[in-house]
PDB file of N, CA and C in Angstrom:
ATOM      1  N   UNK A   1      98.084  89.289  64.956  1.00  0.00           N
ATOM      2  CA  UNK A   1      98.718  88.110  65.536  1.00  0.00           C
ATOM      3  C   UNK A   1      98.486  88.109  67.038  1.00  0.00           C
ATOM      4  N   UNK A   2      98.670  86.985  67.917  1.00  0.00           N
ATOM      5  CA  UNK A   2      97.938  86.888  69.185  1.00  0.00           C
ATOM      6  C   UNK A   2      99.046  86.362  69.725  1.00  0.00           C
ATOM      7  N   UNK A   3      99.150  86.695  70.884  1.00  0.00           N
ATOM      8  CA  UNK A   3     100.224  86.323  71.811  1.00  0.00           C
ATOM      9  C   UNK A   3     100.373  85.014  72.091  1.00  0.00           C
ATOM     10  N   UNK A   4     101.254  84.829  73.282  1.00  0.00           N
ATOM     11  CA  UNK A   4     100.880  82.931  73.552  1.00  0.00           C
ATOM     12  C   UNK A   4      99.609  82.937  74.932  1.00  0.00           C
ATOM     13  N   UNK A   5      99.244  84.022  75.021  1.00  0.00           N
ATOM     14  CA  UNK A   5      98.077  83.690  76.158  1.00  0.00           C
ATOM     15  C   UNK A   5      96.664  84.466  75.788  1.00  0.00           C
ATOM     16  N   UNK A   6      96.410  84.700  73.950  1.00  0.00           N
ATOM     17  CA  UNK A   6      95.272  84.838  73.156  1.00  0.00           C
ATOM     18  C   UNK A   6      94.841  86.471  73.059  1.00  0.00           C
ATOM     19  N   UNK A   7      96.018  86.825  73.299  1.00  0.00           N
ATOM     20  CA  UNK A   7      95.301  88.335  73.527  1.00  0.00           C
ATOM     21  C   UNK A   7      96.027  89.053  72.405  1.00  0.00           C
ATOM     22  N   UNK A   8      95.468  89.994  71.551  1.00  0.00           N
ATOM     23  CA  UNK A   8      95.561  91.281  70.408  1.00  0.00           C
ATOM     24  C   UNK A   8      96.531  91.937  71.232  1.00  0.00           C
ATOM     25  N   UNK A   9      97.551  92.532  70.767  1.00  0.00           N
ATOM     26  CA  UNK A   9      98.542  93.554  71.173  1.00  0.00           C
ATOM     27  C   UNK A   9      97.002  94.620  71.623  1.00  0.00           C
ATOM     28  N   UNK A  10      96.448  95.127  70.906  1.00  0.00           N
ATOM     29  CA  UNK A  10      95.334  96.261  71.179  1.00  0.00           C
ATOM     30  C   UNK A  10      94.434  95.632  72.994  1.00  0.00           C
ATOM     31  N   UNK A  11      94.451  94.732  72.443  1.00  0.00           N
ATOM     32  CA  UNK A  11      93.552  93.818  74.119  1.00  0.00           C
ATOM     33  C   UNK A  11      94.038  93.749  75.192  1.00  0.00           C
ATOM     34  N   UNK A  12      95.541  93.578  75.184  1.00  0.00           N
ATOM     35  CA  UNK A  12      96.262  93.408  75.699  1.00  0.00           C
ATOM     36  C   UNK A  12      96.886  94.979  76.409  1.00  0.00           C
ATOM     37  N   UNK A  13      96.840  96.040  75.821  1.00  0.00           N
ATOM     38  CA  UNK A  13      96.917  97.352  75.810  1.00  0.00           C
ATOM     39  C   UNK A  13      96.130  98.108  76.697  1.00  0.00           C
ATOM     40  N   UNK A  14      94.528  97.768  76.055  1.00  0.00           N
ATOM     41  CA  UNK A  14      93.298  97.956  76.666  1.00  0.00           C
ATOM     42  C   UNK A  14      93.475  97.303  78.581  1.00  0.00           C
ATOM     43  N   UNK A  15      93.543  96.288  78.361  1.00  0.00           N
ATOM     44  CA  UNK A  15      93.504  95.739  79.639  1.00  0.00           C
ATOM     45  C   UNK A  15      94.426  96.537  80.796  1.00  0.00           C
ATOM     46  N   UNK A  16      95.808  96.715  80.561  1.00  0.00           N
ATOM     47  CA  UNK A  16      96.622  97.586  80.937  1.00  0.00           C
ATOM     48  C   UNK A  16      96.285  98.419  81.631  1.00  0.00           C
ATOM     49  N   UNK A  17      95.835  99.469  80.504  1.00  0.00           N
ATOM     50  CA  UNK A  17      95.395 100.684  80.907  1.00  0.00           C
ATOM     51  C   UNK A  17      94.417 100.503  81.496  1.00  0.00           C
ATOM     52  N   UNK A  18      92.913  99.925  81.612  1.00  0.00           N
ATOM     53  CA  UNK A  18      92.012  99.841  82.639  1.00  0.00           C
ATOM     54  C   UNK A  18      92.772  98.997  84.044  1.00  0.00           C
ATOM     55  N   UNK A  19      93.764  98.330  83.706  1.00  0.00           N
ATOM     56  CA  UNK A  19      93.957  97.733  85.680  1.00  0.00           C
ATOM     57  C   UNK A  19      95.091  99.703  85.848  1.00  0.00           C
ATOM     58  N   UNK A  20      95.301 100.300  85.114  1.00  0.00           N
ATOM     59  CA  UNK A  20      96.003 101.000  85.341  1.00  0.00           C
ATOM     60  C   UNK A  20      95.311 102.305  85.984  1.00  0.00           C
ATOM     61  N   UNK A  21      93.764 102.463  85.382  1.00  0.00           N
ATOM     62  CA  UNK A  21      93.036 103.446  85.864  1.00  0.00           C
ATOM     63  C   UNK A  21      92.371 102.387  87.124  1.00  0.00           C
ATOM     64  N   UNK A  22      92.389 101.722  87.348  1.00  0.00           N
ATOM     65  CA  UNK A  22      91.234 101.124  87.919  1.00  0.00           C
ATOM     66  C   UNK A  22      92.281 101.118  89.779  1.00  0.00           C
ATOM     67  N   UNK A  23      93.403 100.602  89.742  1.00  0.00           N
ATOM     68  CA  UNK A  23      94.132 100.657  91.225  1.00  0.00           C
ATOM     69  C   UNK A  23      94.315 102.417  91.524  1.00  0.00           C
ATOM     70  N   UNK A  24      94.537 102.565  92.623  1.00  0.00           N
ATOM     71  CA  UNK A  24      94.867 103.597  93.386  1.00  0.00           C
ATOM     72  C   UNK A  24      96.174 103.745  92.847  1.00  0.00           C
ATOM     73  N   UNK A  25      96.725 104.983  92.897  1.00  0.00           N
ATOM     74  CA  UNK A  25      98.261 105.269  92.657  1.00  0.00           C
ATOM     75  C   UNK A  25      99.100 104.983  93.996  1.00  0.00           C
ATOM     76  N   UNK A  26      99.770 104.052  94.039  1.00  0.00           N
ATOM     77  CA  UNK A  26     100.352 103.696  95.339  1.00  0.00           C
ATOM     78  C   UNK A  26     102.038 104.050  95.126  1.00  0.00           C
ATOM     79  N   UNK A  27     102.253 105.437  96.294  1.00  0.00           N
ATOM     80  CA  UNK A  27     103.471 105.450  96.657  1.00  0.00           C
ATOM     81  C   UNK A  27     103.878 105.373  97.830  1.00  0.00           C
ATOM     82  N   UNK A  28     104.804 105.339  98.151  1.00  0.00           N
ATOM     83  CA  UNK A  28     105.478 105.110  99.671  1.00  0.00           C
ATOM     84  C   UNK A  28     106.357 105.583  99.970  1.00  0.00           C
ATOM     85  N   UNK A  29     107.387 105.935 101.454  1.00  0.00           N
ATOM     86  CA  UNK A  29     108.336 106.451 101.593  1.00  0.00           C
ATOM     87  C   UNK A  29     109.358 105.043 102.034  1.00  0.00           C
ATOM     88  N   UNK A  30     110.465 105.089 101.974  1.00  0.00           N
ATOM     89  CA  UNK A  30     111.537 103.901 102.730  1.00  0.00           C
ATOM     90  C   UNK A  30     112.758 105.640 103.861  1.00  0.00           C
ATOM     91  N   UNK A  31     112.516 104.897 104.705  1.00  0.00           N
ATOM     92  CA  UNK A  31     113.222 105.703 105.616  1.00  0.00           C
ATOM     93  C   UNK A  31     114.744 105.139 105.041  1.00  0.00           C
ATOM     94  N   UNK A  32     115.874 105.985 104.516  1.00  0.00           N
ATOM     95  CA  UNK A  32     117.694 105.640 104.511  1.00  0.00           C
ATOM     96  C   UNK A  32     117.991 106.269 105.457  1.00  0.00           C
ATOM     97  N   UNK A  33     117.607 107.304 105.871  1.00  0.00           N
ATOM     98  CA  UNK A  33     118.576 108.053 107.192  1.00  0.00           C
ATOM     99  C   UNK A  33     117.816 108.430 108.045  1.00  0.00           C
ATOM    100  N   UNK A  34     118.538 108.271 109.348  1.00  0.00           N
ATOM    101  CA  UNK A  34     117.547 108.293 110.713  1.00  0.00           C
ATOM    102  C   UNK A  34     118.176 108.853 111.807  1.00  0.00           C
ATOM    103  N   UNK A  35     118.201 109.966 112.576  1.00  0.00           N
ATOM    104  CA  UNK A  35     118.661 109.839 113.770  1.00  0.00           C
ATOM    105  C   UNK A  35     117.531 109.945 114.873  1.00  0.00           C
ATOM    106  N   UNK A  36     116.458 110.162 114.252  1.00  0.00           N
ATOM    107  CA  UNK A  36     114.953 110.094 114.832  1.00  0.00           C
ATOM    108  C   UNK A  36     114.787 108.365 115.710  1.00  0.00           C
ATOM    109  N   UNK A  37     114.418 108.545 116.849  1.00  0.00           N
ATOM    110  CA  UNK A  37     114.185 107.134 117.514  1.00  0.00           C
ATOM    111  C   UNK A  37     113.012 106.317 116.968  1.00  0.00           C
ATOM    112  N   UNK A  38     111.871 107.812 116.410  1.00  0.00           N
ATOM    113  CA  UNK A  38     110.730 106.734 116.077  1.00  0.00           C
ATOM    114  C   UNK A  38     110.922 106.700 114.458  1.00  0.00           C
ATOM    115  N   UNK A  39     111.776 106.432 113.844  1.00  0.00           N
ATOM    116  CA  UNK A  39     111.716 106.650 112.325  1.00  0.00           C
ATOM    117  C   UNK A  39     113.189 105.717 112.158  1.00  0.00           C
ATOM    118  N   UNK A  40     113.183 104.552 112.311  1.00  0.00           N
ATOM    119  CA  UNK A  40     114.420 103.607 112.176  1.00  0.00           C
ATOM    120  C   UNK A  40     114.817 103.337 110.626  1.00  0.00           C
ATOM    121  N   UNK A  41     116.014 102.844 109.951  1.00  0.00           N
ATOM    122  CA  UNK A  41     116.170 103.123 108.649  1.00  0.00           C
ATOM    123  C   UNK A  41     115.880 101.448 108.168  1.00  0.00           C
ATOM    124  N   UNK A  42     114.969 101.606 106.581  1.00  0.00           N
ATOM    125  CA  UNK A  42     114.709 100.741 106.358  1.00  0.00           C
ATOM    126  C   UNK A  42     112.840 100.849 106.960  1.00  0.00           C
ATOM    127  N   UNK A  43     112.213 101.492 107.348  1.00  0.00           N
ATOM    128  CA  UNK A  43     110.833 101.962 107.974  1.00  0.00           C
ATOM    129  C   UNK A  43     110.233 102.123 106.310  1.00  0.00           C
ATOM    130  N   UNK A  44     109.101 101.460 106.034  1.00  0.00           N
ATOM    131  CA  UNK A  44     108.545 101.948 104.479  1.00  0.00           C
ATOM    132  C   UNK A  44     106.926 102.530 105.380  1.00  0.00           C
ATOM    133  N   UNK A  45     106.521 103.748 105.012  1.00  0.00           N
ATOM    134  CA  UNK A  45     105.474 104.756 105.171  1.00  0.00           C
ATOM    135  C   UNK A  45     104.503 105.162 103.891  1.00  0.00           C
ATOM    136  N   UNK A  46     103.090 105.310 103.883  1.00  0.00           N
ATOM    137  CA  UNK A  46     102.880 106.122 103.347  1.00  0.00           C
ATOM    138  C   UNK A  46     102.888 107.559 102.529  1.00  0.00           C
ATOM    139  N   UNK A  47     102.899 107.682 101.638  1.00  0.00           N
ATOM    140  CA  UNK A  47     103.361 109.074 100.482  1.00  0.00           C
ATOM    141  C   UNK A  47     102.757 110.320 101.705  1.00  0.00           C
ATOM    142  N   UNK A  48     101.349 109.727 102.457  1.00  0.00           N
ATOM    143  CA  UNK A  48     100.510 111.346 103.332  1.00  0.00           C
ATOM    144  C   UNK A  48     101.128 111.199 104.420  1.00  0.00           C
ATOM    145  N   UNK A  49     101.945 110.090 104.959  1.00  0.00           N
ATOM    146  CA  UNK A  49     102.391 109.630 106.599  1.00  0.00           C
ATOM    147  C   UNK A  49     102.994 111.670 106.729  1.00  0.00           C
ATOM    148  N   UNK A  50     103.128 111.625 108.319  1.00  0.00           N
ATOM    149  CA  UNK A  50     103.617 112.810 108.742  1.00  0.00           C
ATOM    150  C   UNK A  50     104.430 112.316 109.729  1.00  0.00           C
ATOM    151  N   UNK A  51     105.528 112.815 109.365  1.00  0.00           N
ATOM    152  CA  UNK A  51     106.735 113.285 110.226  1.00  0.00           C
ATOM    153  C   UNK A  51     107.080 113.877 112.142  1.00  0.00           C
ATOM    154  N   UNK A  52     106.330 113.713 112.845  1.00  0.00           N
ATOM    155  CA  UNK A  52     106.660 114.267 113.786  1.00  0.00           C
ATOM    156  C   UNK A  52     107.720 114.306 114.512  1.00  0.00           C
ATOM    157  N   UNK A  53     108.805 115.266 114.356  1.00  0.00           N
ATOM    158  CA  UNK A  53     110.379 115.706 114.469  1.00  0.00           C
ATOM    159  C   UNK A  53     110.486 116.037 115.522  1.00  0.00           C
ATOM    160  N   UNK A  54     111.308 115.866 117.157  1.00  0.00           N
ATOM    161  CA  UNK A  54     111.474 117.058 117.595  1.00  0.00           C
ATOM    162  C   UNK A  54     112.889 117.734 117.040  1.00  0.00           C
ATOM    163  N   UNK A  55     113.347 118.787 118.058  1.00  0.00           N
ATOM    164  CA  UNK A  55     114.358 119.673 117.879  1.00  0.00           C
ATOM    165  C   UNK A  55     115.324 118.779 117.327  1.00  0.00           C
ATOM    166  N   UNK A  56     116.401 118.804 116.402  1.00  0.00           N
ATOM    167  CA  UNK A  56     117.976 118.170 116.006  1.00  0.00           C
ATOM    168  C   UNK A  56     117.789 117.103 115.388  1.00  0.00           C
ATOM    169  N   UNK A  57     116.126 116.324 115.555  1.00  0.00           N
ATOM    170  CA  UNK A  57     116.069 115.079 114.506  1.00  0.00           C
ATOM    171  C   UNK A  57     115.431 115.443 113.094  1.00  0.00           C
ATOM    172  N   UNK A  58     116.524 114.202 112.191  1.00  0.00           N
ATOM    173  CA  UNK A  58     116.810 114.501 110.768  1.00  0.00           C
ATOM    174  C   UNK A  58     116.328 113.693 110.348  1.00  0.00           C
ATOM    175  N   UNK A  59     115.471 112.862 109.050  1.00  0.00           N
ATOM    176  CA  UNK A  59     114.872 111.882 108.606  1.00  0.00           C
ATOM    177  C   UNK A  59     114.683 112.101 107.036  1.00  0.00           C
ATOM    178  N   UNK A  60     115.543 111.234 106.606  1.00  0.00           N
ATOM    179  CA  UNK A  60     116.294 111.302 105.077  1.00  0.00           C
ATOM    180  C   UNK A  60     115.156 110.196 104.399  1.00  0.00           C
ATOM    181  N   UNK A  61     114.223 110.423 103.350  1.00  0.00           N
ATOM    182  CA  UNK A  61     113.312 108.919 103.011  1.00  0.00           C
ATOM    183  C   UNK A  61     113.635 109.195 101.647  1.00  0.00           C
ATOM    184  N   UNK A  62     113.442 107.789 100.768  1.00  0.00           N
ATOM    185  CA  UNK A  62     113.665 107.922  99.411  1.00  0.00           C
ATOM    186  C   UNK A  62     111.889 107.686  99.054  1.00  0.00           C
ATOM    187  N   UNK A  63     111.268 108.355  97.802  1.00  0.00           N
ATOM    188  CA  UNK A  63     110.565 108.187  97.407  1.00  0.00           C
ATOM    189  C   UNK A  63     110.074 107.562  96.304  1.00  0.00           C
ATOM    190  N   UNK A  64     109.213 106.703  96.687  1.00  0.00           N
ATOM    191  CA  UNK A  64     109.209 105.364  95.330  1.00  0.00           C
ATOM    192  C   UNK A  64     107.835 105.318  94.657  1.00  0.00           C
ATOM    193  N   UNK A  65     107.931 105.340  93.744  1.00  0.00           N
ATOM    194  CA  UNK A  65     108.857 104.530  93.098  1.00  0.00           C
ATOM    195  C   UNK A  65     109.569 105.790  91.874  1.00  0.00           C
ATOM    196  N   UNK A  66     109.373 106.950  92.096  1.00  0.00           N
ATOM    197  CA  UNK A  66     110.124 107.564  91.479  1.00  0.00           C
ATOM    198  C   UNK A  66     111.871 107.659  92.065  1.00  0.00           C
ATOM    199  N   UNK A  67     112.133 107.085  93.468  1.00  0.00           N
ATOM    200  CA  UNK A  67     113.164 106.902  93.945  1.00  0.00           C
ATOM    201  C   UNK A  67     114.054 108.618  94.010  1.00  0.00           C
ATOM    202  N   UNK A  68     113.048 109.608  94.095  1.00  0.00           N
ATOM    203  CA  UNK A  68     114.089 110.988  95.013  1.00  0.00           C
ATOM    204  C   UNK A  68     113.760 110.496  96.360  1.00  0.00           C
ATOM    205  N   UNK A  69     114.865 111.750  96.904  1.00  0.00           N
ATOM    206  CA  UNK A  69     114.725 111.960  98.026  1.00  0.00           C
ATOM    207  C   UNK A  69     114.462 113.302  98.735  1.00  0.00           C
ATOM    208  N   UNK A  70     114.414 113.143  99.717  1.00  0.00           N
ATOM    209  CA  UNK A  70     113.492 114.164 100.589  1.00  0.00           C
ATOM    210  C   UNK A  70     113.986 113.988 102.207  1.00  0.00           C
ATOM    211  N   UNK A  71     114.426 115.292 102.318  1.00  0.00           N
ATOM    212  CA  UNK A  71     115.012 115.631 104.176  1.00  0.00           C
ATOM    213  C   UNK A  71     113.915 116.253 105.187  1.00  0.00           C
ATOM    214  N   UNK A  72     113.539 115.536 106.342  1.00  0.00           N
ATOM    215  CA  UNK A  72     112.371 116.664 107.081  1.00  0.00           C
ATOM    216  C   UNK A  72     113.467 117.058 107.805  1.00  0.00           C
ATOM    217  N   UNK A  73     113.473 117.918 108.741  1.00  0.00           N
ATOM    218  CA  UNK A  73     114.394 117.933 109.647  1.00  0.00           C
ATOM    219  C   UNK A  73     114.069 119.218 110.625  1.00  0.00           C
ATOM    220  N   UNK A  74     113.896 119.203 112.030  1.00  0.00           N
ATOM    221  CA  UNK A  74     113.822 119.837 112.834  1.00  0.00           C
ATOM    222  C   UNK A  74     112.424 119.700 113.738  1.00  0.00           C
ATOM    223  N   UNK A  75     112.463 120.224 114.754  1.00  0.00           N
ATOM    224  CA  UNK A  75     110.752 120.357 115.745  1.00  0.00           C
ATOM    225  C   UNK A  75     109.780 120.393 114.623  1.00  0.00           C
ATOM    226  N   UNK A  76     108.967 119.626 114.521  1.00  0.00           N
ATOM    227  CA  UNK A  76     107.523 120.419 113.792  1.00  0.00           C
ATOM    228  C   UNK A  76     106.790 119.087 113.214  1.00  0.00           C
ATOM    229  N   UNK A  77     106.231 119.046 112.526  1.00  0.00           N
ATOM    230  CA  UNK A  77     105.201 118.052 111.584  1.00  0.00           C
ATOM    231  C   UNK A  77     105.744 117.734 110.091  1.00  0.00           C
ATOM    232  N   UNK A  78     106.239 116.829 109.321  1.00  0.00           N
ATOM    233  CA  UNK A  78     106.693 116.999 108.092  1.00  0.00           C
ATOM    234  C   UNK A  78     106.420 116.508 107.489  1.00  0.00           C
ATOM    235  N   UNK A  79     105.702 116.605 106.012  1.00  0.00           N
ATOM    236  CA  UNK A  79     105.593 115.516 104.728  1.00  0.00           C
ATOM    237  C   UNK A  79     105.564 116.265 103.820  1.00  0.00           C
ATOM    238  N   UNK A  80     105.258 115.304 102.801  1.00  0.00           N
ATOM    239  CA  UNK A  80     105.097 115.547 101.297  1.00  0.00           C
ATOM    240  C   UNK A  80     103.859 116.287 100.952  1.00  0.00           C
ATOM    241  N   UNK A  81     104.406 117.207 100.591  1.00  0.00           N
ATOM    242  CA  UNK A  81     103.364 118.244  99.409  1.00  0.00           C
ATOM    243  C   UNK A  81     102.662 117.367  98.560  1.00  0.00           C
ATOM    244  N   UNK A  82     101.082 117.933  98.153  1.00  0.00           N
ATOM    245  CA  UNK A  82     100.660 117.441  97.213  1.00  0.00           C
ATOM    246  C   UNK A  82     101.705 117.264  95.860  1.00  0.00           C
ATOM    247  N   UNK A  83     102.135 117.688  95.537  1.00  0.00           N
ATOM    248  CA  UNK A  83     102.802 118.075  94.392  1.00  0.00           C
ATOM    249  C   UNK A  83     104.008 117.550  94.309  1.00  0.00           C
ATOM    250  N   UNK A  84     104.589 116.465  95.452  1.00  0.00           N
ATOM    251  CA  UNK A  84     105.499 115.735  95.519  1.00  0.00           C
ATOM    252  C   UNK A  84     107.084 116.262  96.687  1.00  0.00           C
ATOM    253  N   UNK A  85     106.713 117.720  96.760  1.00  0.00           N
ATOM    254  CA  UNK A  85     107.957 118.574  97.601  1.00  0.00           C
ATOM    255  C   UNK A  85     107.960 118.330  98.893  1.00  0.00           C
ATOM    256  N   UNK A  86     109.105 118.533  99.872  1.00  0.00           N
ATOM    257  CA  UNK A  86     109.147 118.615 100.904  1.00  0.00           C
ATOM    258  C   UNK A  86     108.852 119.759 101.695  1.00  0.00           C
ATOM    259  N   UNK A  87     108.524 119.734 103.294  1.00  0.00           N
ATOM    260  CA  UNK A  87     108.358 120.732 103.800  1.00  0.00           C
ATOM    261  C   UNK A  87     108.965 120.582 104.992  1.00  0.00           C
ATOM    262  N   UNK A  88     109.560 122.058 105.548  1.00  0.00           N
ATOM    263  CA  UNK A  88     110.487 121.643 106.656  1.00  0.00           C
ATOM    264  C   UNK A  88     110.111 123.190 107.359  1.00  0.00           C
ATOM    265  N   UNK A  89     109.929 123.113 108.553  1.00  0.00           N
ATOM    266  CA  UNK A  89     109.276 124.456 109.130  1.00  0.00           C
ATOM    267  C   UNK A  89     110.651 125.145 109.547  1.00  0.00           C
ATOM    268  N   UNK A  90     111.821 124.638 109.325  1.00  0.00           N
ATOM    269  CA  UNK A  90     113.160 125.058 109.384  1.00  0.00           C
ATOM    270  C   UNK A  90     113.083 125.718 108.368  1.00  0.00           C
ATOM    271  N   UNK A  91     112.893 125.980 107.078  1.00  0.00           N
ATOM    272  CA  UNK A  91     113.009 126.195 105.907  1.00  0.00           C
ATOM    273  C   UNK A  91     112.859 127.826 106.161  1.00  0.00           C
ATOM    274  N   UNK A  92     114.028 129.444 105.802  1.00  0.00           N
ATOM    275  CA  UNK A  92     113.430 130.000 105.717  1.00  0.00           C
ATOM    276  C   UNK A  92     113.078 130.920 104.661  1.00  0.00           C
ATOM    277  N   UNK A  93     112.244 131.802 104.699  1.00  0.00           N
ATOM    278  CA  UNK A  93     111.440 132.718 103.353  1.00  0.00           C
ATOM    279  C   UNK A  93     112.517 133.546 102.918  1.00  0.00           C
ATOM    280  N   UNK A  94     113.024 133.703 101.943  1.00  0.00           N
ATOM    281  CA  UNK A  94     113.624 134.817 101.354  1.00  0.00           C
ATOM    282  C   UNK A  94     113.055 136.095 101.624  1.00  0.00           C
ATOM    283  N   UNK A  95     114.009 137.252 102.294  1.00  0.00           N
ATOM    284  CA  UNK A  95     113.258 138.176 102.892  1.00  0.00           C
ATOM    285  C   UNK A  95     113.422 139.243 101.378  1.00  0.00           C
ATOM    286  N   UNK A  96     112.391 140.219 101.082  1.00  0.00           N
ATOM    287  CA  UNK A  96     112.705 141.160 100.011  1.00  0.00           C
ATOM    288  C   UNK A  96     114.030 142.032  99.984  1.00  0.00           C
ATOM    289  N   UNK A  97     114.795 142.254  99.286  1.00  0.00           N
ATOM    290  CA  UNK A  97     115.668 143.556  99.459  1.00  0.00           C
ATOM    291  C   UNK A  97     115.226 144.625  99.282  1.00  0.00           C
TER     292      UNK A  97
END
């Protein structure tokens, strides 16, 4: 049976999935929290954009469209890991016991 605009559930499927392989995977950041001057809330960024923090500024972004979130916070350079994580050069290593 064919839809009202001639297309096979299967055609219709097909098509999908090729505009689905065929665009770039597009994500973005939306800045919610800011005490950063250059990072105002409501700011939408690139998923690779980088963070440049100084000392005491905090920058809270939600990530979309999976919609987590993610804190940079402190002096340094900050973004998203390949793999979707945050990085914060504040962050520190668990030392061995």
């Amino acid at each position: 049976m064919h839809g009202c605009f001639g297309f096979s559930r299967s055609a219709l499927a097909a098509l999908m999935i090729g505009m689905a392989l065929a665009s770039p995977a597009m994500a973005d950041m939306q800045v919610i929290e800011s005490n950063a001057t250059n990072y105002k809330v409501g700011l939408t960024v690139p998923d690779n954009a980088k963070f440049e923090l100084k000392s005491g500024e905090r920058v809270r972004v939600l990530v979309l469209p999976t919609k987590q979130t993610r804190v940079f916070e402190g002096k340094g350079s900050h973004g998203l890991e390949p793999r979707g994580g945050a990085r914060s050069v504040t962050q520190k290593k668990k030392q061995p016991d």
